[in-house]
PDB file of N, CA and C in Angstrom:
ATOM      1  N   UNK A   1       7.921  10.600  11.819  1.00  0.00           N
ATOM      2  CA  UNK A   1       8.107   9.336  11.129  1.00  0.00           C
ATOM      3  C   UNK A   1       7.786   9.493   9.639  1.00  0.00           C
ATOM      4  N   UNK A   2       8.672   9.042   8.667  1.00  0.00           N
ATOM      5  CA  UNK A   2       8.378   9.160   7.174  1.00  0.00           C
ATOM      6  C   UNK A   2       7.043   7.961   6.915  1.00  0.00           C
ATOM      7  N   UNK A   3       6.926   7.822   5.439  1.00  0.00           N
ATOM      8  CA  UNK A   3       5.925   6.885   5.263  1.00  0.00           C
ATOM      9  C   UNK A   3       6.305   5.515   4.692  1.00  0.00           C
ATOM     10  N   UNK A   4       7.193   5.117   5.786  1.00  0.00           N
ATOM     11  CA  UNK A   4       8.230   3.507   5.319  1.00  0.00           C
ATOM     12  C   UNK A   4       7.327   2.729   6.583  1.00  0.00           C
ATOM     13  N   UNK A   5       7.357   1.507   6.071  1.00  0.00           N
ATOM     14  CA  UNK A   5       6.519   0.313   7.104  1.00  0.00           C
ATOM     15  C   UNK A   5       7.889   0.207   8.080  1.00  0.00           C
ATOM     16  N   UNK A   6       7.441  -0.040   8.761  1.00  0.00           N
ATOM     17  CA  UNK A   6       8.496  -0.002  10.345  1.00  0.00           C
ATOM     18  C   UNK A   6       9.337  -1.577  10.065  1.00  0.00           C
ATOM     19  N   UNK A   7       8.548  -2.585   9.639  1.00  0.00           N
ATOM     20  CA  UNK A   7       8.407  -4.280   9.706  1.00  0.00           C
ATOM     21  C   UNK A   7       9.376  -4.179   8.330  1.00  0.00           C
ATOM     22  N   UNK A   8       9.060  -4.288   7.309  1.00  0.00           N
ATOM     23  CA  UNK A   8       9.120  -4.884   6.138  1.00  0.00           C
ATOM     24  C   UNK A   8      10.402  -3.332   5.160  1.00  0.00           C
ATOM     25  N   UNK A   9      10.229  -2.554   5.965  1.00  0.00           N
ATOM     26  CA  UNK A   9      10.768  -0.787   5.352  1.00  0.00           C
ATOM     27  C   UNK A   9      10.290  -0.427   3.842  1.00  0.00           C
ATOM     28  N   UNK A  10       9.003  -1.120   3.595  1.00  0.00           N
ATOM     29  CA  UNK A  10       8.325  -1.153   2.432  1.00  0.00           C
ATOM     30  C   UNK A  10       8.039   0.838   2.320  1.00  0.00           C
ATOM     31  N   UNK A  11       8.227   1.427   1.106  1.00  0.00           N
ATOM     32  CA  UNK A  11       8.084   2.896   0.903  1.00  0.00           C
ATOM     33  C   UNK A  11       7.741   3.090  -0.136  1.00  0.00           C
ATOM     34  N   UNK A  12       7.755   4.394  -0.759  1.00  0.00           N
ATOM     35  CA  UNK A  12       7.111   4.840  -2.011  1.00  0.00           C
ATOM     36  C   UNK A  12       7.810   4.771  -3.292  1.00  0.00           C
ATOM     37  N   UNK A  13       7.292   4.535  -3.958  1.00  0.00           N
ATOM     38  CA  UNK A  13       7.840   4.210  -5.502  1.00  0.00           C
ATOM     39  C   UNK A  13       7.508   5.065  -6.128  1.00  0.00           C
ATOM     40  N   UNK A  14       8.064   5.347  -7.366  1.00  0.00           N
ATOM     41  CA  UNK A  14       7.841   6.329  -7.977  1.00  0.00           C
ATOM     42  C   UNK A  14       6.961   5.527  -8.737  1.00  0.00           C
ATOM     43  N   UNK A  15       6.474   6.498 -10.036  1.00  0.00           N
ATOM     44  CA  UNK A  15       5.038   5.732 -10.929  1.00  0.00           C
ATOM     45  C   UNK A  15       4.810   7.042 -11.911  1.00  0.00           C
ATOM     46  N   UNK A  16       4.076   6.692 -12.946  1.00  0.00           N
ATOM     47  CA  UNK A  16       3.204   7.584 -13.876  1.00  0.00           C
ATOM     48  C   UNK A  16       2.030   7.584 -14.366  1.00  0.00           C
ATOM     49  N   UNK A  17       1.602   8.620 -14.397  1.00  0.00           N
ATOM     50  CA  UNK A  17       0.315   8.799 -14.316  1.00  0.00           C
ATOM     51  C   UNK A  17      -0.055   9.425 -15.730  1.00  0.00           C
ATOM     52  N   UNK A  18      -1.181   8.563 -16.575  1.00  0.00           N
ATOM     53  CA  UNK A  18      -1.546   9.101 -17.986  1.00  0.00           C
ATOM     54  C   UNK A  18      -2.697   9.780 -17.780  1.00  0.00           C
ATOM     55  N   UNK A  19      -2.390  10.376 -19.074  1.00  0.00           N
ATOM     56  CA  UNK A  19      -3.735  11.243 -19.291  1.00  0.00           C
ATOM     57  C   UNK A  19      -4.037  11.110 -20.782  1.00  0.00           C
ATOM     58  N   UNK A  20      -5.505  10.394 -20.455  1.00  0.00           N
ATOM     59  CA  UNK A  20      -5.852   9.874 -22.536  1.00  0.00           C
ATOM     60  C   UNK A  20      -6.810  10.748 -22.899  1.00  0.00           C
ATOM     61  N   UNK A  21      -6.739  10.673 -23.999  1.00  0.00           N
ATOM     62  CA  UNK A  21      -7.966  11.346 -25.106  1.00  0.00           C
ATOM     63  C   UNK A  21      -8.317  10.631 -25.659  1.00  0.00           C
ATOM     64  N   UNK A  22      -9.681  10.585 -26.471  1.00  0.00           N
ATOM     65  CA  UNK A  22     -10.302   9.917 -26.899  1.00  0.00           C
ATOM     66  C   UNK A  22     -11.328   8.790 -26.382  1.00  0.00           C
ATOM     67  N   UNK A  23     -12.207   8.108 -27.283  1.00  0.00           N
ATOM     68  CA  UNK A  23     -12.818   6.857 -27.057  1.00  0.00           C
ATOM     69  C   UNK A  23     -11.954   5.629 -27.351  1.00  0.00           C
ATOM     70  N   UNK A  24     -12.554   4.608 -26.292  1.00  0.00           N
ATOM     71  CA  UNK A  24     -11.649   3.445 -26.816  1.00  0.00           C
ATOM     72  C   UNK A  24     -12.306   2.618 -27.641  1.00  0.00           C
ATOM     73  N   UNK A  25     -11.763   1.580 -28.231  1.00  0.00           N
ATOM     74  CA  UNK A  25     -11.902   0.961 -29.558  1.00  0.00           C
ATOM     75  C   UNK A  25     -13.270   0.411 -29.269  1.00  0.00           C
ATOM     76  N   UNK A  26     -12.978  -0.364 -27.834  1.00  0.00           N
ATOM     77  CA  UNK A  26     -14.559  -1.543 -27.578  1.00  0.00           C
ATOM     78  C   UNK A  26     -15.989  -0.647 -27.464  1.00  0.00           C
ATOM     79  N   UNK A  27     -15.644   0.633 -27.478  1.00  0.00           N
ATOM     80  CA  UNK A  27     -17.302   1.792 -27.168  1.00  0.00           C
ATOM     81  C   UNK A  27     -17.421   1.955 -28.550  1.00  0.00           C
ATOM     82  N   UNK A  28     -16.616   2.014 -29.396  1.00  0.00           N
ATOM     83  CA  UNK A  28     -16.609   2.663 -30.745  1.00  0.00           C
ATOM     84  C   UNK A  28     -16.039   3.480 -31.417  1.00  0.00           C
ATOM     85  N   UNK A  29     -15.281   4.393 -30.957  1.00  0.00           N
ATOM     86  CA  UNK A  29     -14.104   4.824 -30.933  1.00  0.00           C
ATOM     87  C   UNK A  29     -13.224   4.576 -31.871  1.00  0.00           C
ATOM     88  N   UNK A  30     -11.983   5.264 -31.860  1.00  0.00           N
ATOM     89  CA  UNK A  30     -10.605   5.217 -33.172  1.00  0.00           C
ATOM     90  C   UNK A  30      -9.947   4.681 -32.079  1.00  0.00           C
ATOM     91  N   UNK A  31      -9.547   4.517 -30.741  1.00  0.00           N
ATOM     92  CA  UNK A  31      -8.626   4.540 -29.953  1.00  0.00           C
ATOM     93  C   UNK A  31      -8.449   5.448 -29.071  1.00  0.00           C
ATOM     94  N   UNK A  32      -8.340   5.309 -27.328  1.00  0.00           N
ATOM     95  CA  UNK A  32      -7.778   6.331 -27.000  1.00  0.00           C
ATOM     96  C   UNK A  32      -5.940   6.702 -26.918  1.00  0.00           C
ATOM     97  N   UNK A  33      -5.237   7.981 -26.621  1.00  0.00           N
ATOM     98  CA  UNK A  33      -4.341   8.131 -27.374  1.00  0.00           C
ATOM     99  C   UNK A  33      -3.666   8.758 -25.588  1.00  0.00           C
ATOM    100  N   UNK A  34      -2.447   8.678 -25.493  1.00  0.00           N
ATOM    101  CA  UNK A  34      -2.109   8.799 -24.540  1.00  0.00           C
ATOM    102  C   UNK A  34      -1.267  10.940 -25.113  1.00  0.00           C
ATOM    103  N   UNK A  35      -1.862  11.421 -24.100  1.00  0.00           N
ATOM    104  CA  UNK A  35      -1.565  13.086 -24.725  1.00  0.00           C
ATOM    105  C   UNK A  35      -0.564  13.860 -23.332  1.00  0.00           C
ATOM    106  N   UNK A  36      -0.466  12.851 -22.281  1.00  0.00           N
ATOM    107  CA  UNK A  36       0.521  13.064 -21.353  1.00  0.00           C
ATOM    108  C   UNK A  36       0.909  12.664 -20.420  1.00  0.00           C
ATOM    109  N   UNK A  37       2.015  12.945 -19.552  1.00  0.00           N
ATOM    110  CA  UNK A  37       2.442  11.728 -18.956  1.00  0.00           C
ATOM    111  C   UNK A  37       2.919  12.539 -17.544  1.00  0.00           C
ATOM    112  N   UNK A  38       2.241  12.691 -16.389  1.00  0.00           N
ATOM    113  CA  UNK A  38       3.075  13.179 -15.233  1.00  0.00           C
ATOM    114  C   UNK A  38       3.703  12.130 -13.935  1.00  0.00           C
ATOM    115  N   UNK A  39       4.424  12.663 -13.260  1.00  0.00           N
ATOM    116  CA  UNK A  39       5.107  11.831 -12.294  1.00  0.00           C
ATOM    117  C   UNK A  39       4.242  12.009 -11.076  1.00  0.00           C
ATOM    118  N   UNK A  40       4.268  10.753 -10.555  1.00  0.00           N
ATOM    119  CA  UNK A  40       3.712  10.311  -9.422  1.00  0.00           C
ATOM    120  C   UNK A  40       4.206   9.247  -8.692  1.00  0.00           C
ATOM    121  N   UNK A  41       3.730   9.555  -6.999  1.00  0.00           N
ATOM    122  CA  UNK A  41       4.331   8.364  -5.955  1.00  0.00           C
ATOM    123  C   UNK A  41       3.047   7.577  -5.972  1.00  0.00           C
ATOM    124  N   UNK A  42       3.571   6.165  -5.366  1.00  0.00           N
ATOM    125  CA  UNK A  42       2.947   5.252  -5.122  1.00  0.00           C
ATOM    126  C   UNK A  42       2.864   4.885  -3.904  1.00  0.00           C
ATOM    127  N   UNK A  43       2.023   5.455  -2.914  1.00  0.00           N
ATOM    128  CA  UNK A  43       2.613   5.357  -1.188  1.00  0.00           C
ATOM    129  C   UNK A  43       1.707   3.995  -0.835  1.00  0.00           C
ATOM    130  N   UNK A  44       2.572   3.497   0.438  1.00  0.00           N
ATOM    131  CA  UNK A  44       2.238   1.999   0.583  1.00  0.00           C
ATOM    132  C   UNK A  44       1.007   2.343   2.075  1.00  0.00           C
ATOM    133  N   UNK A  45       0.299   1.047   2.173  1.00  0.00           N
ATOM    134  CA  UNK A  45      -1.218   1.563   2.747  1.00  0.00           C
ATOM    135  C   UNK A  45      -0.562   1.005   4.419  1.00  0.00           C
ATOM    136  N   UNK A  46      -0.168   2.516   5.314  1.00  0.00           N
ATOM    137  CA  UNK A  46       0.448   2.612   6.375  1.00  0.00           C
ATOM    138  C   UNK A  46      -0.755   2.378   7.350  1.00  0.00           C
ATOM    139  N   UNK A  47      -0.780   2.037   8.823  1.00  0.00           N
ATOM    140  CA  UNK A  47      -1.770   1.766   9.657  1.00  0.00           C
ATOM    141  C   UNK A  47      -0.823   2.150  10.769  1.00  0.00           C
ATOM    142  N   UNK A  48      -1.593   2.790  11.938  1.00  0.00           N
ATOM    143  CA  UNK A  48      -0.825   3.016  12.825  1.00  0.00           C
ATOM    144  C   UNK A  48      -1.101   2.130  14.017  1.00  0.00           C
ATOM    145  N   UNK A  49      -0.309   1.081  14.371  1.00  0.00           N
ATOM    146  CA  UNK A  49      -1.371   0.154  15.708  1.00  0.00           C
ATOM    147  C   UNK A  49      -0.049   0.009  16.524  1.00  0.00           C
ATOM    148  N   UNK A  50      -0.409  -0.485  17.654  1.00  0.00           N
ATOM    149  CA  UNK A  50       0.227  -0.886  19.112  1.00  0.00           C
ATOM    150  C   UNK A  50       1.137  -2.331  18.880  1.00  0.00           C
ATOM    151  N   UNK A  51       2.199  -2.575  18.948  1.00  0.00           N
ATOM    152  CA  UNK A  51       2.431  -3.733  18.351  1.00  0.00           C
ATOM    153  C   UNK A  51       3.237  -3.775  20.049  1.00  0.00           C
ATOM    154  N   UNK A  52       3.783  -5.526  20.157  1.00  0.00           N
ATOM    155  CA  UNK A  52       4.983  -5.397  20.970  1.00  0.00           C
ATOM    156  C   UNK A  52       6.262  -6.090  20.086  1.00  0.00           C
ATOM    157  N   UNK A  53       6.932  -5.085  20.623  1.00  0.00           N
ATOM    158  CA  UNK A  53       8.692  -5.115  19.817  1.00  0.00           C
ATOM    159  C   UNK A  53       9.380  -5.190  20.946  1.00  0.00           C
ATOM    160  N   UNK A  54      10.060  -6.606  20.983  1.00  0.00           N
ATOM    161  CA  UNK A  54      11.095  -6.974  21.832  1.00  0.00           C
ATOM    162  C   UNK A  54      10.790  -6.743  23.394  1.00  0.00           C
ATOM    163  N   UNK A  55       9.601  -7.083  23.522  1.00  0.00           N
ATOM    164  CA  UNK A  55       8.851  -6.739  24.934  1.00  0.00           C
ATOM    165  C   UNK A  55       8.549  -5.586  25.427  1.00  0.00           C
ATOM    166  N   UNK A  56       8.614  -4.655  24.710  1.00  0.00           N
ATOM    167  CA  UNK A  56       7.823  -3.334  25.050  1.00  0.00           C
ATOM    168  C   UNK A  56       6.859  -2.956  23.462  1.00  0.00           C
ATOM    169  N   UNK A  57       5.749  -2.531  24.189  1.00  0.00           N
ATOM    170  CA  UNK A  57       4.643  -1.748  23.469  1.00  0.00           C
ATOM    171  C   UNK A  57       4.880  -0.402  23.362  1.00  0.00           C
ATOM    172  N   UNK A  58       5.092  -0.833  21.613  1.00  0.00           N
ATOM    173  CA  UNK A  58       5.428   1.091  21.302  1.00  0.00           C
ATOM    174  C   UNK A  58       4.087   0.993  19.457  1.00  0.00           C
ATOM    175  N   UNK A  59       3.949   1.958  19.784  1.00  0.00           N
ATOM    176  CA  UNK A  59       2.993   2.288  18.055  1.00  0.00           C
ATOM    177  C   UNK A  59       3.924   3.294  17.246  1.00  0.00           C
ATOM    178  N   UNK A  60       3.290   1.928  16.057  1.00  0.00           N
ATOM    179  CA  UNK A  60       4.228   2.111  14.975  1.00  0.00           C
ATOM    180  C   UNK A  60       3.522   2.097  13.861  1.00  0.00           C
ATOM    181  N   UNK A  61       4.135   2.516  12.600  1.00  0.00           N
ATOM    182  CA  UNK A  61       3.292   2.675  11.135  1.00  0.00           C
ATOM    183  C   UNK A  61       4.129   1.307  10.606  1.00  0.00           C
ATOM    184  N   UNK A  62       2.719   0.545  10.266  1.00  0.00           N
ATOM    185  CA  UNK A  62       3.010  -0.702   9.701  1.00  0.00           C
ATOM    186  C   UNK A  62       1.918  -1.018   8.291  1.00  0.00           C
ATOM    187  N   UNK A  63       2.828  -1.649   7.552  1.00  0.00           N
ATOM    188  CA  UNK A  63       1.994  -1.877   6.489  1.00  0.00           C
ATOM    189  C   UNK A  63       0.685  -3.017   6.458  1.00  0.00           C
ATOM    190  N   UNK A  64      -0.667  -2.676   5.483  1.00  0.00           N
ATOM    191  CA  UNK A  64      -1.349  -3.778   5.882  1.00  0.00           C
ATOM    192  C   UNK A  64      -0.529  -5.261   5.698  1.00  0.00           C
ATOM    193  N   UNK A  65       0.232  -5.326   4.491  1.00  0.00           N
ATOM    194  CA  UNK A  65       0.116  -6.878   4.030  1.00  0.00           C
ATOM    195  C   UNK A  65       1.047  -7.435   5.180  1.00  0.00           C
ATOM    196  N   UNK A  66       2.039  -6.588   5.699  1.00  0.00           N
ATOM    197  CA  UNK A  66       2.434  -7.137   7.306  1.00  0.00           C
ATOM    198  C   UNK A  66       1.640  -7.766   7.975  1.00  0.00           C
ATOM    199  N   UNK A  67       0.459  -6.892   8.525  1.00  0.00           N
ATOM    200  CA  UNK A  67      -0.536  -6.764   9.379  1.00  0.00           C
ATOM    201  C   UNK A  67      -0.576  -8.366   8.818  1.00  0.00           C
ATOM    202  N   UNK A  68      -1.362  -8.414   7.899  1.00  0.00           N
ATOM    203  CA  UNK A  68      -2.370  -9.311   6.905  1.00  0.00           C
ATOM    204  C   UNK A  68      -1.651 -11.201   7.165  1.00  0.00           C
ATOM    205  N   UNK A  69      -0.360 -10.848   6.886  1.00  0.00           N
ATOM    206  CA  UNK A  69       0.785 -11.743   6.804  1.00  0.00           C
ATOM    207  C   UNK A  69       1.207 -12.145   8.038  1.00  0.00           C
ATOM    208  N   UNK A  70       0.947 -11.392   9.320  1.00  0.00           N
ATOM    209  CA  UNK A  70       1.106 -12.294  10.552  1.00  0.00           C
ATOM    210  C   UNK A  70       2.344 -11.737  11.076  1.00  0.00           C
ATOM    211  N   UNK A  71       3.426 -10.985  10.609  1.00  0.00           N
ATOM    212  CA  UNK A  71       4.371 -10.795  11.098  1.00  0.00           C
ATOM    213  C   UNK A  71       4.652  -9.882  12.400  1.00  0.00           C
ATOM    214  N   UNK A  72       3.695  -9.568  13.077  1.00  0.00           N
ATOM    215  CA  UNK A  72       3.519  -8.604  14.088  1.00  0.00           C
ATOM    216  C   UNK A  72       2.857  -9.123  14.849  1.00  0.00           C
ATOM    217  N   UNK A  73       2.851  -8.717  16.077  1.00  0.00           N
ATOM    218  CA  UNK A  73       2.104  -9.210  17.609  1.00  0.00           C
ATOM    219  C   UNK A  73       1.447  -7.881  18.009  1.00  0.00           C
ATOM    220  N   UNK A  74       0.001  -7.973  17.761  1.00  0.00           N
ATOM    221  CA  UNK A  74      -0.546  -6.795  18.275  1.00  0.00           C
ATOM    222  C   UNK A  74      -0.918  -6.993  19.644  1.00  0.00           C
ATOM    223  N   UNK A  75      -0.076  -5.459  20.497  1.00  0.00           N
ATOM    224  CA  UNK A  75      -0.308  -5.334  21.660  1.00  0.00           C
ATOM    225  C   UNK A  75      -2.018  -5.450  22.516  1.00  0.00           C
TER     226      UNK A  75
END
């Protein structure tokens, strides 16, 4: 199974990730200064539980805010 919510097919996003130098202004500082920039995923927070789907109990990777949001019947 990849890392997509089963419910919602919520998955990973892409994103970037900095890397600063320096102090920032409010410590005392000149500024910090952004000196690079790499690529990164953003993976969504998967849970693995017992749900029932269409009258059978099968486990599945579901996302919390699913969970959270009610849209599932835990077995």
């Amino acid at each position: 199974m990849a890392k997509i919510c089963e419910i919602c097919s919520k998955g990973a996003i892409p994103g970037v990730k900095y890397k600063r130098r320096g102090m920032i202004k409010r410590k005392g500082g000149a500024g910090s200064k952004i000196v690079g920039k790499t690529l990164r995923r953003f993976l969504p927070n998967l849970q693995r539980v017992k749900i029932n789907l269409k009258g059978t109990i099968q486990r599945v990777k579901v996302c919390t805010s699913c969970i959270q949001a009610g849209k599932i019947v835990k077995a």
